[in-house]
C-alpha atoms as a PDB file:
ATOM      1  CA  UNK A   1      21.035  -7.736  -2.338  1.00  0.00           C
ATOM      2  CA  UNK A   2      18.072  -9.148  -4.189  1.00  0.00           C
ATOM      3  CA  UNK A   3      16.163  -5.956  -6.285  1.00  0.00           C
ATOM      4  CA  UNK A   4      12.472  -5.361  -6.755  1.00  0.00           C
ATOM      5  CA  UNK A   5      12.626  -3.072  -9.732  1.00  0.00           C
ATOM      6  CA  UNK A   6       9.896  -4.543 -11.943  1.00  0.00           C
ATOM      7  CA  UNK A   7       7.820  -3.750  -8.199  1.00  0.00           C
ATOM      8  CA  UNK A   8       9.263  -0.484  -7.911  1.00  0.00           C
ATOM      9  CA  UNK A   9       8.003   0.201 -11.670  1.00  0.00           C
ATOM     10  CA  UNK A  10       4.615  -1.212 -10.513  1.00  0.00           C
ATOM     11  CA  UNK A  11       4.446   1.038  -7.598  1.00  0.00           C
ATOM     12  CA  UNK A  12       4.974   4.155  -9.208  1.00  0.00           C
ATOM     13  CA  UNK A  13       2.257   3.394 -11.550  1.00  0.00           C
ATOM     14  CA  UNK A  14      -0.208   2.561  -9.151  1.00  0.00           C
ATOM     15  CA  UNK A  15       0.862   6.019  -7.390  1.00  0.00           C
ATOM     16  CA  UNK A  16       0.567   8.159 -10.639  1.00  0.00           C
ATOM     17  CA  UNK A  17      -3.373   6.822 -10.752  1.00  0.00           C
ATOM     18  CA  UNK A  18      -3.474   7.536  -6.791  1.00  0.00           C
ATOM     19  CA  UNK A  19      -3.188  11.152  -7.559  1.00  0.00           C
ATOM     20  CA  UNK A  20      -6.614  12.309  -6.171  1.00  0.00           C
ATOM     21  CA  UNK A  21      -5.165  13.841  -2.273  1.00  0.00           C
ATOM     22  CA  UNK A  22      -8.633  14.581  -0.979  1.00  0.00           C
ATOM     23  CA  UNK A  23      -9.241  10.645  -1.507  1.00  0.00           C
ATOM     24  CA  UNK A  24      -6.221   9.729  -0.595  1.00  0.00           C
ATOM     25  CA  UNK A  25      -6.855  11.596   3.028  1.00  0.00           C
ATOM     26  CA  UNK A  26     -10.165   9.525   2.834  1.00  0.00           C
ATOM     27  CA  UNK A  27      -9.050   6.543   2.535  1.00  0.00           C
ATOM     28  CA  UNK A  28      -6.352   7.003   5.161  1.00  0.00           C
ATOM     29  CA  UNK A  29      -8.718   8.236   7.316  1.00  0.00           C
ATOM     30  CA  UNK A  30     -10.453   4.807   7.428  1.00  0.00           C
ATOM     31  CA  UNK A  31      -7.125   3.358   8.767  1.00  0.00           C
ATOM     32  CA  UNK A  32      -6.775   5.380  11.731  1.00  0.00           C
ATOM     33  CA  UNK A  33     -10.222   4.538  12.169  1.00  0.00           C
ATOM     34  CA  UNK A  34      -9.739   1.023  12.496  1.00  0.00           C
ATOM     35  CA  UNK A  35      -6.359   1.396  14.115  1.00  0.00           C
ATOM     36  CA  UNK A  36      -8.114   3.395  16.736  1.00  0.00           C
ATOM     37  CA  UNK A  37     -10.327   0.992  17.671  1.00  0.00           C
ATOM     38  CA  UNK A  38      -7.961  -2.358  16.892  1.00  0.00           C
ATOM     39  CA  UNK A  39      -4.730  -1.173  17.903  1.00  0.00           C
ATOM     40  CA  UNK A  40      -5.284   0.085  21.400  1.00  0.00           C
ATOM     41  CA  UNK A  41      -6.940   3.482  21.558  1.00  0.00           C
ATOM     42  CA  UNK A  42      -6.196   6.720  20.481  1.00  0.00           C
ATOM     43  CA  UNK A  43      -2.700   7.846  22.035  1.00  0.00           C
ATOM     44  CA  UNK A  44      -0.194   6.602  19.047  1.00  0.00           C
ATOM     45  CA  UNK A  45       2.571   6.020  22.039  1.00  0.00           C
ATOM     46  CA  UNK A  46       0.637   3.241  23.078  1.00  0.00           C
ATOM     47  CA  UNK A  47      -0.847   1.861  19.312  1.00  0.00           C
ATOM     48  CA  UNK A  48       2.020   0.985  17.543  1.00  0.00           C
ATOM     49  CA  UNK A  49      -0.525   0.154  14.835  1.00  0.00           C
ATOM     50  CA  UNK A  50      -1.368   4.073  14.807  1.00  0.00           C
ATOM     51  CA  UNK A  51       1.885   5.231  14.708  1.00  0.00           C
ATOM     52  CA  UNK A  52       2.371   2.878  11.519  1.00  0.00           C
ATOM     53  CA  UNK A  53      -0.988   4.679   9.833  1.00  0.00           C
ATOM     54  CA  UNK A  54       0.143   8.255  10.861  1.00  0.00           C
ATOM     55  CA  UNK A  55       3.538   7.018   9.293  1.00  0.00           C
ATOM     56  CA  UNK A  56       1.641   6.603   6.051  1.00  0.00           C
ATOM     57  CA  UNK A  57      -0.206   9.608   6.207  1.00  0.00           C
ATOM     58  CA  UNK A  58       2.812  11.586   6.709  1.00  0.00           C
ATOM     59  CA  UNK A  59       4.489  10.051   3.602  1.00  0.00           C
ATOM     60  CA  UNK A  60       1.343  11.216   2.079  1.00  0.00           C
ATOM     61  CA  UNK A  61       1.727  14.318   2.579  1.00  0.00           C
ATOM     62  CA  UNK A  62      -1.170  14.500   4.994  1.00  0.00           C
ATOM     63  CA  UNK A  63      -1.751  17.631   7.008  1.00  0.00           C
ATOM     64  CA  UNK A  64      -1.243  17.227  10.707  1.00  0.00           C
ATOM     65  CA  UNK A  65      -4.592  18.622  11.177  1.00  0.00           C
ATOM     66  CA  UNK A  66      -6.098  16.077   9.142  1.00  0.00           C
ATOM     67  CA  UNK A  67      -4.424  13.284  10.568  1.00  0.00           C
ATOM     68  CA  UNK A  68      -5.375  14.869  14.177  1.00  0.00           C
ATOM     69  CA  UNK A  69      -8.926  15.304  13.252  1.00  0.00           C
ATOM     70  CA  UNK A  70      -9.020  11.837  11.964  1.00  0.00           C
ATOM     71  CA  UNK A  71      -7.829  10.088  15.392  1.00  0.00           C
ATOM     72  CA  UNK A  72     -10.139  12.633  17.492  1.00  0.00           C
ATOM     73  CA  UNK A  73     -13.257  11.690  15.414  1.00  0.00           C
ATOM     74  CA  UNK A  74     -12.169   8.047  15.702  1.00  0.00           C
ATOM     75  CA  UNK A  75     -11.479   7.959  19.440  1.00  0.00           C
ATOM     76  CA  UNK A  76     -15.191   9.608  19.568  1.00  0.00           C
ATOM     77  CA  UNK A  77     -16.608   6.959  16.995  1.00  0.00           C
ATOM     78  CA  UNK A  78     -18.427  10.685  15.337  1.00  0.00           C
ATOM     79  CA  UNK A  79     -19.831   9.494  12.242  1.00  0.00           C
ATOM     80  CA  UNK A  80     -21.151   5.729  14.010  1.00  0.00           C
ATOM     81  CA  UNK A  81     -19.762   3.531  10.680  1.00  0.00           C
ATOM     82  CA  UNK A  82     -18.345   0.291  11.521  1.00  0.00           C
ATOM     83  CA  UNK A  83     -15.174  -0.199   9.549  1.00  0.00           C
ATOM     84  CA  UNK A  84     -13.797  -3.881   8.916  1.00  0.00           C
ATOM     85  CA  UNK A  85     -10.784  -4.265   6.902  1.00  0.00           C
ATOM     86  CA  UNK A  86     -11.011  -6.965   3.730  1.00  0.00           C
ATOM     87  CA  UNK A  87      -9.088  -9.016   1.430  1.00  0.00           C
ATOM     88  CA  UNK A  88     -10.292  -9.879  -2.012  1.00  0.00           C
ATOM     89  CA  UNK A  89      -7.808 -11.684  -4.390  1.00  0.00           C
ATOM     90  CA  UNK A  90      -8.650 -12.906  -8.220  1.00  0.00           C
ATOM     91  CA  UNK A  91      -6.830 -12.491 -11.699  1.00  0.00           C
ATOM     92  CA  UNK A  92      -7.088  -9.642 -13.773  1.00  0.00           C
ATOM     93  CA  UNK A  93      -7.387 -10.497 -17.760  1.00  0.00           C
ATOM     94  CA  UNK A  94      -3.741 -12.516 -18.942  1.00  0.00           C
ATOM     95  CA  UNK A  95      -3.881 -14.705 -15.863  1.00  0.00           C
ATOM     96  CA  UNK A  96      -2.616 -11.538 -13.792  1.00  0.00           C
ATOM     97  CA  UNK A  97      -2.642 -12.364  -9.923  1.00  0.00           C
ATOM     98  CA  UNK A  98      -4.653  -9.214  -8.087  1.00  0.00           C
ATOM     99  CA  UNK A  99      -4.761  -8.864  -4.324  1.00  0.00           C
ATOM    100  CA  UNK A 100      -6.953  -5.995  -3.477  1.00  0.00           C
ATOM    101  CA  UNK A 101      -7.099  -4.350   0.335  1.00  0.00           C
ATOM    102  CA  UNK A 102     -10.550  -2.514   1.403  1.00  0.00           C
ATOM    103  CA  UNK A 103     -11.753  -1.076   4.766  1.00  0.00           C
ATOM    104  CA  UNK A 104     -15.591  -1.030   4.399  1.00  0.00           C
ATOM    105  CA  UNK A 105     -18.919  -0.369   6.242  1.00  0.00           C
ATOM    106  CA  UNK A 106     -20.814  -2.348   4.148  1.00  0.00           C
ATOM    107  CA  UNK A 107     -19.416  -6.066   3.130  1.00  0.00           C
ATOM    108  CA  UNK A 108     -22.149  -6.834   0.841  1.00  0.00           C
ATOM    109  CA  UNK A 109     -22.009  -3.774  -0.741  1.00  0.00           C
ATOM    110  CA  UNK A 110     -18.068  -4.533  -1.396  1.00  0.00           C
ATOM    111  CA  UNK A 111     -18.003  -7.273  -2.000  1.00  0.00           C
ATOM    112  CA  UNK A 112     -20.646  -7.383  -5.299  1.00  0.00           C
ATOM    113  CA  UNK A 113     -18.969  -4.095  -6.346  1.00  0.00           C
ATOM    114  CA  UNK A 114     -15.737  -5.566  -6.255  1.00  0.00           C
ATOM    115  CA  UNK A 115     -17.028  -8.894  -8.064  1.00  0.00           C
ATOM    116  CA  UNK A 116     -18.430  -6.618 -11.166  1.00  0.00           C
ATOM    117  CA  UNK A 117     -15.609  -5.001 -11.765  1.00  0.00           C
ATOM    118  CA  UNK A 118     -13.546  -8.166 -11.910  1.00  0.00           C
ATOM    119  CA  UNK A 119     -15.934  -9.659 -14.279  1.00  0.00           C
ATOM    120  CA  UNK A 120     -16.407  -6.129 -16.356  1.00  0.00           C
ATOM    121  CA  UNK A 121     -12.694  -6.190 -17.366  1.00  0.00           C
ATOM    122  CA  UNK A 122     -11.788  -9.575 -18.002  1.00  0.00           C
ATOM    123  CA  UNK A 123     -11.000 -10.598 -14.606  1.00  0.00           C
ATOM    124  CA  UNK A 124     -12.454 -13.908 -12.108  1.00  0.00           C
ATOM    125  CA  UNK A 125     -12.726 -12.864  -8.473  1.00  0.00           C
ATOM    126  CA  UNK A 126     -11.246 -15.676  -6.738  1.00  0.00           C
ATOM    127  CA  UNK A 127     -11.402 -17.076  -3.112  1.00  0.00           C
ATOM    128  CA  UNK A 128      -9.245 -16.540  -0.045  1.00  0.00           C
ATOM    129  CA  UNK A 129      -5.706 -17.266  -0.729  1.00  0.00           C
ATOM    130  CA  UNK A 130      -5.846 -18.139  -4.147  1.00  0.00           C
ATOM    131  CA  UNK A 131      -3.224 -15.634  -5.531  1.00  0.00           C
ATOM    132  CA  UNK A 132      -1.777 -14.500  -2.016  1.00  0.00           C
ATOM    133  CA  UNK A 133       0.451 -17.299  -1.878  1.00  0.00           C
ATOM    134  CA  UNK A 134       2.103 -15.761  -4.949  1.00  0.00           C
ATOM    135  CA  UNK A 135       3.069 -12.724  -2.639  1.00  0.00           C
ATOM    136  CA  UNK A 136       5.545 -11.924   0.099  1.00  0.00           C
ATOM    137  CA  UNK A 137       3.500  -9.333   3.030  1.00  0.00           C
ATOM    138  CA  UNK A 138       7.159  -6.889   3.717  1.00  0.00           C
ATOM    139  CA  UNK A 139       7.157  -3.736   5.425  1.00  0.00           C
ATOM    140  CA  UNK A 140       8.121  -0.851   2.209  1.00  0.00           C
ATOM    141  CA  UNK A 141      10.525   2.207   3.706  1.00  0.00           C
ATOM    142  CA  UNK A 142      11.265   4.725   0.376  1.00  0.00           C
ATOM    143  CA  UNK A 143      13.514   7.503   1.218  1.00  0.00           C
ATOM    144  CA  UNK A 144      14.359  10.147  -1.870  1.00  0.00           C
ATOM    145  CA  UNK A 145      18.102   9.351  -2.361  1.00  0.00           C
ATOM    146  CA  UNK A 146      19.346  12.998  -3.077  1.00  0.00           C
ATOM    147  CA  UNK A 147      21.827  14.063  -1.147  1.00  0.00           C
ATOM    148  CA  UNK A 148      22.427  11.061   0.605  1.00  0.00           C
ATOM    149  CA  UNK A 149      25.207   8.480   0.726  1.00  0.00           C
ATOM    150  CA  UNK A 150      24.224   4.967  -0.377  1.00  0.00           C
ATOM    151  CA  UNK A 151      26.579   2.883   1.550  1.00  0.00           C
ATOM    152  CA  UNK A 152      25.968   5.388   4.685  1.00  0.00           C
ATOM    153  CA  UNK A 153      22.010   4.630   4.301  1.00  0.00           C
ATOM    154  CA  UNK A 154      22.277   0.998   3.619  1.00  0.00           C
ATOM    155  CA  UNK A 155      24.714   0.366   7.090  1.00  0.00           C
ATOM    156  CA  UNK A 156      21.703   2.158   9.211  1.00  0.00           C
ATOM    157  CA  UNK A 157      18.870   0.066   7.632  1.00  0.00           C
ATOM    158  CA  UNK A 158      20.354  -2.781   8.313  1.00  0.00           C
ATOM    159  CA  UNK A 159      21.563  -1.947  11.716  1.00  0.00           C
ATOM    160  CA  UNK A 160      17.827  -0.364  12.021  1.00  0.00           C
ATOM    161  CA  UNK A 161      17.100  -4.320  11.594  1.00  0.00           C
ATOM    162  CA  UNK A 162      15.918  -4.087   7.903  1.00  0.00           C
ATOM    163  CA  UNK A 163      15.988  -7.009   5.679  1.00  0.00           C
ATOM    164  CA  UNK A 164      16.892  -6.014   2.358  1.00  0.00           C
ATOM    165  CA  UNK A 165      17.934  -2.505   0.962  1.00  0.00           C
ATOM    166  CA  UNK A 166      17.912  -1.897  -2.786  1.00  0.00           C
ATOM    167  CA  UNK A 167      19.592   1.632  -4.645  1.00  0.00           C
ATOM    168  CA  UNK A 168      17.126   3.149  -7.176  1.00  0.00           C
ATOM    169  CA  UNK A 169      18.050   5.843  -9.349  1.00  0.00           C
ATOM    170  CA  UNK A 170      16.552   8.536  -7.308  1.00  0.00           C
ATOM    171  CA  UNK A 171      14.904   6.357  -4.262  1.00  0.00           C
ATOM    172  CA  UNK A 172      16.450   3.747  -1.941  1.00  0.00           C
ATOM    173  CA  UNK A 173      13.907   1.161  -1.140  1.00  0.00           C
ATOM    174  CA  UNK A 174      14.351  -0.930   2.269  1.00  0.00           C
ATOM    175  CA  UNK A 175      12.011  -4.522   3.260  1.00  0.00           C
ATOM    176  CA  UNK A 176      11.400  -5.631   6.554  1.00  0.00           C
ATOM    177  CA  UNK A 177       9.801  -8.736   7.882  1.00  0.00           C
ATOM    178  CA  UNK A 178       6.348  -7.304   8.852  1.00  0.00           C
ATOM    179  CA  UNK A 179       7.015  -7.637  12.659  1.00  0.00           C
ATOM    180  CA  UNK A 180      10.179  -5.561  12.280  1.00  0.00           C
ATOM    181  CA  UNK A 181       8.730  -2.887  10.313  1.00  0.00           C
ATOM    182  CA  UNK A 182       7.606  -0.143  13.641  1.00  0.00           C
ATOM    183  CA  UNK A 183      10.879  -0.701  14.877  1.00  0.00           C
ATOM    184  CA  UNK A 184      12.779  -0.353  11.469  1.00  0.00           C
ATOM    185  CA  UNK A 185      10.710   2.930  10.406  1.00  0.00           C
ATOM    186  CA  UNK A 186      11.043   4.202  14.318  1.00  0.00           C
ATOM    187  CA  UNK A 187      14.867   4.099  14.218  1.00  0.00           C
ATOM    188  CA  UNK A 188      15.584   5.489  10.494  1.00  0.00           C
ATOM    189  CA  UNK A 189      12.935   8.563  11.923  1.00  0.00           C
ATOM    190  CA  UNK A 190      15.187   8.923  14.846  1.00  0.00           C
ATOM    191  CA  UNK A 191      18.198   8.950  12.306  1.00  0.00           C
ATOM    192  CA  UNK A 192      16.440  11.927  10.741  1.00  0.00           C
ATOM    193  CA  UNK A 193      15.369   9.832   7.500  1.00  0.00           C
ATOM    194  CA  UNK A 194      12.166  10.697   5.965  1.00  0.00           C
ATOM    195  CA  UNK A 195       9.951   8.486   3.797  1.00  0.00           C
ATOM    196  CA  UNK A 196       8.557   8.830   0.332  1.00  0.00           C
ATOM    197  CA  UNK A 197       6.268   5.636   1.297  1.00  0.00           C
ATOM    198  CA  UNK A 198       5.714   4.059   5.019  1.00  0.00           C
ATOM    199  CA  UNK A 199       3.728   0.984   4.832  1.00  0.00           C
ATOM    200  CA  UNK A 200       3.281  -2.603   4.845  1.00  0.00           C
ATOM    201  CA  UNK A 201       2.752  -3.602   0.795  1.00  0.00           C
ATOM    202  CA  UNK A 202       2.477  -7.100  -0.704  1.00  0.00           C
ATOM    203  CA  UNK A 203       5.365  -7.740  -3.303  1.00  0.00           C
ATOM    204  CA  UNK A 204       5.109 -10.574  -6.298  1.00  0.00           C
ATOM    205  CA  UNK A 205       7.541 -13.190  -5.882  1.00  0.00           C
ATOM    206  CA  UNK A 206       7.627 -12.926  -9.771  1.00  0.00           C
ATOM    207  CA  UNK A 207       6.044 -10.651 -12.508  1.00  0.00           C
ATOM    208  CA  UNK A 208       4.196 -11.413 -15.788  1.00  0.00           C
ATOM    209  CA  UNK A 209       5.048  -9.871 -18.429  1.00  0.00           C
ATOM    210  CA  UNK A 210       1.824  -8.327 -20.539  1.00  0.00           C
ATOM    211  CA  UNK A 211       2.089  -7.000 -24.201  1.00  0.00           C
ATOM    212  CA  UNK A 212      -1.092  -7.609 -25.754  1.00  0.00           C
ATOM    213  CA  UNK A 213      -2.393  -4.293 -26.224  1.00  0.00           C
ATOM    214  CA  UNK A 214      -5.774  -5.624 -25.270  1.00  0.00           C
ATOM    215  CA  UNK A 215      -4.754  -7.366 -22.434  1.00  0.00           C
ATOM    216  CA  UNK A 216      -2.713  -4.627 -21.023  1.00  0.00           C
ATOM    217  CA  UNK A 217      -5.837  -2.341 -21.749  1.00  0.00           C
ATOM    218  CA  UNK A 218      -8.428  -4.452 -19.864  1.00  0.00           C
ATOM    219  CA  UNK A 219      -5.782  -4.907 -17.133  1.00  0.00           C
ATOM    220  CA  UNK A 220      -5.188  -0.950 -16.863  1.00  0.00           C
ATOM    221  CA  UNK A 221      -8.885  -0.049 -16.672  1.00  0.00           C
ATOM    222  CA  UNK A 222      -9.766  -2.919 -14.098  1.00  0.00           C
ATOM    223  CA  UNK A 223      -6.934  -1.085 -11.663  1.00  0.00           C
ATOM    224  CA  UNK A 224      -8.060   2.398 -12.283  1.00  0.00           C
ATOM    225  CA  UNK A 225     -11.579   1.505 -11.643  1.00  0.00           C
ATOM    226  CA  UNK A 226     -10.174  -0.336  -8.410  1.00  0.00           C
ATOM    227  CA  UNK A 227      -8.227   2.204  -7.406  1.00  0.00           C
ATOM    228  CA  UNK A 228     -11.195   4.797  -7.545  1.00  0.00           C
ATOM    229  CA  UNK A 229     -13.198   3.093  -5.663  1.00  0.00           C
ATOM    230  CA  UNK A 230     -13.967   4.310  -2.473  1.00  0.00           C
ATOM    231  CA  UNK A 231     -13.325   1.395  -0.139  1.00  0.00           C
ATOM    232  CA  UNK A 232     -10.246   0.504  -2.012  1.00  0.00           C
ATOM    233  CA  UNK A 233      -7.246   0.905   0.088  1.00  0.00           C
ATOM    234  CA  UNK A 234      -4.235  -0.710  -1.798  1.00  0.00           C
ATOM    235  CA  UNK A 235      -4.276  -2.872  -5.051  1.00  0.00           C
ATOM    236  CA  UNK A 236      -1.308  -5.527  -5.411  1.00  0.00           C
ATOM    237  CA  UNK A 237      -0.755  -7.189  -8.657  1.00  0.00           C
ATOM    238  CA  UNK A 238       2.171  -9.109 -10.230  1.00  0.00           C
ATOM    239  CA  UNK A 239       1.708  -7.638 -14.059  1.00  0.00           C
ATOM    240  CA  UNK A 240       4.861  -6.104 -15.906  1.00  0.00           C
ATOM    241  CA  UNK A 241       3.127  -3.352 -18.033  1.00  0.00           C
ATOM    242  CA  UNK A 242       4.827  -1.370 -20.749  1.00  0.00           C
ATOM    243  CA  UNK A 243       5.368   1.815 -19.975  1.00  0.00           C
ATOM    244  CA  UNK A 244       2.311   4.699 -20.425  1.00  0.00           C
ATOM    245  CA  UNK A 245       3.617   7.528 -22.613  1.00  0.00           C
ATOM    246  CA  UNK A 246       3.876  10.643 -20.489  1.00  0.00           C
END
């Protein structure tokens, strides 16, 4: 089946920069917020768009509590912030395409801060749909491979209704069409699979390969300054980047 391991190198590096848990719990918090009050109310049997959040926050290694306290306080709209969920999308220096996914109580606010750090690294912040064509929206199941049988895991994603399944050397990663994804992650749960990442990602169609050492710097410190920014939920971006020494 096709493989995604440029992506899956990509991932992992965005992850090693996502390192910060008590923003991490933040920023997931913000979802159930908006899945809350989008998705159909509080009671995750009823929101499948919950259940796919708490899904996330699990893989996250989020505290029950702290996913709990999150849906309580956003079933009693506590704190009175109106969260809207944004796309921005532009190029990073080298003519890398960027997609970057915020929830926000303040579009103006976002929306300037996210233009000055385009321009402060190199980067043009683009308009609606200019790199997101570029992209394929897939539901992302990652289950640590240890243990497991490959050919045993691949027959119940597919049979689960997954798309694509691809053996890493210590992860299998499974696609789904973005309508399929619930049902996909639902049935692998009931199989007793657990995830190392639950959510719905946006995956190049093709990568660019970056070795200017200037152009690969400008391009790291735009995504770490995305990726700690507070209203910064995901970052997607189609750049092959030599590896960081450990």
């Amino acid at each position: 089946m096709s493989g995604h391991s440029k992506w899956a190198n990509i991932k992992h590096k965005k992850e090693k920069t996502d390192a910060q848990r008590g923003k991490i719990f933040t920023k997931i918090g913000r979802e159930i917020a908006i899945a809350v009050r989008e998705g159909g109310g509080a009671d995750p049997e009823q929101n499948s768009r919950l259940r796919d959040v708490i899904a996330k926050a699990k893989a996250a290694n989020m505290p029950n509590d702290n996913i709990n306290r999150s849906i309580k306080k956003a079933a009693g709209e506590g704190d009175g912030a109106n969260y809207v969920d944004l796309q921005y999308e532009g190029y990073a220096a080298g003519g890398v395409a960027v997609i970057v996914e915020v929830v926000t109580d303040n579009r103006n606010r976002t929306a300037g801060e996210m233009r000055h750090i385009f321009d402060k690294r190199g980067g043009s912040l683009g308009a609606t749909g200019c790199v997101s064509w570029m992209f394929d929206r897939k539901g992302v199941l990652v289950i640590d491979r240890e243990g497991l049988d490959e050919d045993e895991v691949m027959m119940q994603a597919l049979e689960a209704g997954a798309e694509d399944f691809e053996a890493q050397d210590d992860a299998f990663e499974i696609h789904t069409d973005p309508a399929d994804f619930s049902a996909v992650r639902e049935a692998l749960e009931g199989q007793g699979f657990s995830f190392e990442t639950a959510e719905i990602e946006m995956l190049p169609q093709n990568t660019v390969a970056v070795s200017d050492p200037d152009t690969v710097q400008k391009i790291n410190l735009m995504l770490e300054m995305l990726d700690d920014h507070d209203d910064v939920q995901n970052v997607w971006h189609n750049a092959e980047l030599p590896e960081e020494d450990e």
